[in-house]
Protein backbone atom coordinates (compact mmCIF):
# COMPACT_ATOMS: atom_id res chain seq x y z
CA UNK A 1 -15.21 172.80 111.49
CA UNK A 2 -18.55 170.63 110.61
CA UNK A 3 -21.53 171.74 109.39
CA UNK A 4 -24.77 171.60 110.75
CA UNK A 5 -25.46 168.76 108.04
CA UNK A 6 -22.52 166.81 109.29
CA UNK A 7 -24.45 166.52 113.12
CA UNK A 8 -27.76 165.72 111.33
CA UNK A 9 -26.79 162.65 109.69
CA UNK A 10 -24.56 161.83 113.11
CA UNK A 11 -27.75 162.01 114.83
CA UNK A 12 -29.56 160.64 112.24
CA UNK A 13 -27.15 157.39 112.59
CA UNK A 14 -27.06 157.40 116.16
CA UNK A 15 -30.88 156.98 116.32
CA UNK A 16 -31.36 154.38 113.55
CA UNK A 17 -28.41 152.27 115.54
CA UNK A 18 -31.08 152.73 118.47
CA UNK A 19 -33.98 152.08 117.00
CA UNK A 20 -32.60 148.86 115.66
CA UNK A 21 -31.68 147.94 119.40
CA UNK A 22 -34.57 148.65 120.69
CA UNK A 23 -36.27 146.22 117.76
CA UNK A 24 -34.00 143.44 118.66
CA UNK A 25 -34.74 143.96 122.55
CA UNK A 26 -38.67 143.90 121.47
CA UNK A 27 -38.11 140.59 119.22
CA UNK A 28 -36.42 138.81 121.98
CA UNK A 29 -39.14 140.01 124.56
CA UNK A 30 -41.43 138.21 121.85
CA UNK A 31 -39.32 135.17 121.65
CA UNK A 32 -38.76 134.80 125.23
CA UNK A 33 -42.87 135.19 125.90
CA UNK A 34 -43.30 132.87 123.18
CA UNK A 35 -41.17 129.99 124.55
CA UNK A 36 -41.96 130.67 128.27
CA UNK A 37 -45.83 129.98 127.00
CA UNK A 38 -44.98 126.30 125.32
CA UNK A 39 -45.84 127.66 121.86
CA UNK A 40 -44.37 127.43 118.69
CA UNK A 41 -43.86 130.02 115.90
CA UNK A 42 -46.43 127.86 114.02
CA UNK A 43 -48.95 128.14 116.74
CA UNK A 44 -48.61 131.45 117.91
CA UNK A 45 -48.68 132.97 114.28
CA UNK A 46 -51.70 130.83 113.73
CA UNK A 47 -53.44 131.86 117.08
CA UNK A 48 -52.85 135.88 116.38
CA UNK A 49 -54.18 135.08 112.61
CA UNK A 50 -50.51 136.47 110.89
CA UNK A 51 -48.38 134.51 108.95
CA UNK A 52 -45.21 132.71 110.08
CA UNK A 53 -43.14 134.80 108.13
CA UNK A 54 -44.36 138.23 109.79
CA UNK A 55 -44.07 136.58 113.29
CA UNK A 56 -40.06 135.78 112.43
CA UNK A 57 -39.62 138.96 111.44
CA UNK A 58 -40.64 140.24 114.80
CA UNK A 59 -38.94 138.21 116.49
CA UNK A 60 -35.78 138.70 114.69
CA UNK A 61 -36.31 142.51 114.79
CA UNK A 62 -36.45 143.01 111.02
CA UNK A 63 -39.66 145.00 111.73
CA UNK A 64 -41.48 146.86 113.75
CA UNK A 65 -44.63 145.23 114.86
CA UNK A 66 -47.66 147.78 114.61
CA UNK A 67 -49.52 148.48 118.28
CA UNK A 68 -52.55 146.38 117.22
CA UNK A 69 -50.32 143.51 116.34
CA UNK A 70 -48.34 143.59 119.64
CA UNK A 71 -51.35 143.81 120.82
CA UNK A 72 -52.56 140.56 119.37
CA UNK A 73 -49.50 138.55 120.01
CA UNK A 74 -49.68 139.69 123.80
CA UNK A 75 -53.57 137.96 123.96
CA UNK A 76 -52.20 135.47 121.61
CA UNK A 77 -49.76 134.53 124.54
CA UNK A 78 -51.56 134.97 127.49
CA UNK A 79 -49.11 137.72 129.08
CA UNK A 80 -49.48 141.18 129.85
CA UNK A 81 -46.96 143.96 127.83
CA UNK A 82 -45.28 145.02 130.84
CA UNK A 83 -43.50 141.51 130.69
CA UNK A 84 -41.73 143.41 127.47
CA UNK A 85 -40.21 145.11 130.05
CA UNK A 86 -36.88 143.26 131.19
CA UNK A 87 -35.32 143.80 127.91
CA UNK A 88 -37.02 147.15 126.90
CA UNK A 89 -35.95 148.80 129.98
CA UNK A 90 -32.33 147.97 129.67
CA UNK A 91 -32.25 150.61 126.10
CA UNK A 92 -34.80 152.93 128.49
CA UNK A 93 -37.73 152.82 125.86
CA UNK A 94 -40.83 150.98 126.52
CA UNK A 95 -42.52 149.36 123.92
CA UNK A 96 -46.08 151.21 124.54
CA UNK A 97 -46.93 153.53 126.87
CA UNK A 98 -49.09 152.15 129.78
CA UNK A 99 -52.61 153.13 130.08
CA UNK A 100 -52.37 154.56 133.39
CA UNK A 101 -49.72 156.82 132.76
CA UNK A 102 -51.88 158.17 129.79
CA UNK A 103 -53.09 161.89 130.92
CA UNK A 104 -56.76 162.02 130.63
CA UNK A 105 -58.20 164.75 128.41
């Protein structure tokens, strides 16, 4: 019989494997954005004023990008963050919530 320990680190694994999936799905949404716009690494690191390196690392899902930098990169490229959607939607996460879903306090 398993202890209550044994669950919490199964559940503990089973949402680190899906928060990794959903930070690939975001990186590619990035990359695919990125290349649908004509621009470069280079030039879209440049144009959201964060270096190359943190850009890759988006992209590549090795980490999370903060809201305000998501939010940069999506000005940065010209595109709205529902069209993060395609590949966010297949793990059923979003990447932000949308402002018109927000309830109003």
């Amino acid at each position: 019989m398993g202890t209550g320990i044994d669950w919490l680190g199964d559940s503990l694994v089973a949402h680190r494997t899906k928060n990794r999936e959903a930070l690939r799905a975001l990186g590619s949404a990035i990359k695919r954005i990125r290349e649908g716009a004509g621009l470069t690494q280079s030039s879209l690191a440049s144009r959201a004023g964060m270096p190359v390196r943190t850009l890759v690392n988006y992209e590549q899902g090795h980490r999370e990008p903060p809201s305000l930098a998501l939010f940069t990169l999506v000005n940065a490229m010209g595109c709205k963050l529902s069209d993060f959607q395609p590949e966010c939607d297949s793990l059923g996460t979003k990447p932000v919530v949308e402002k018109s879903k927000r309830k109003k306090t």
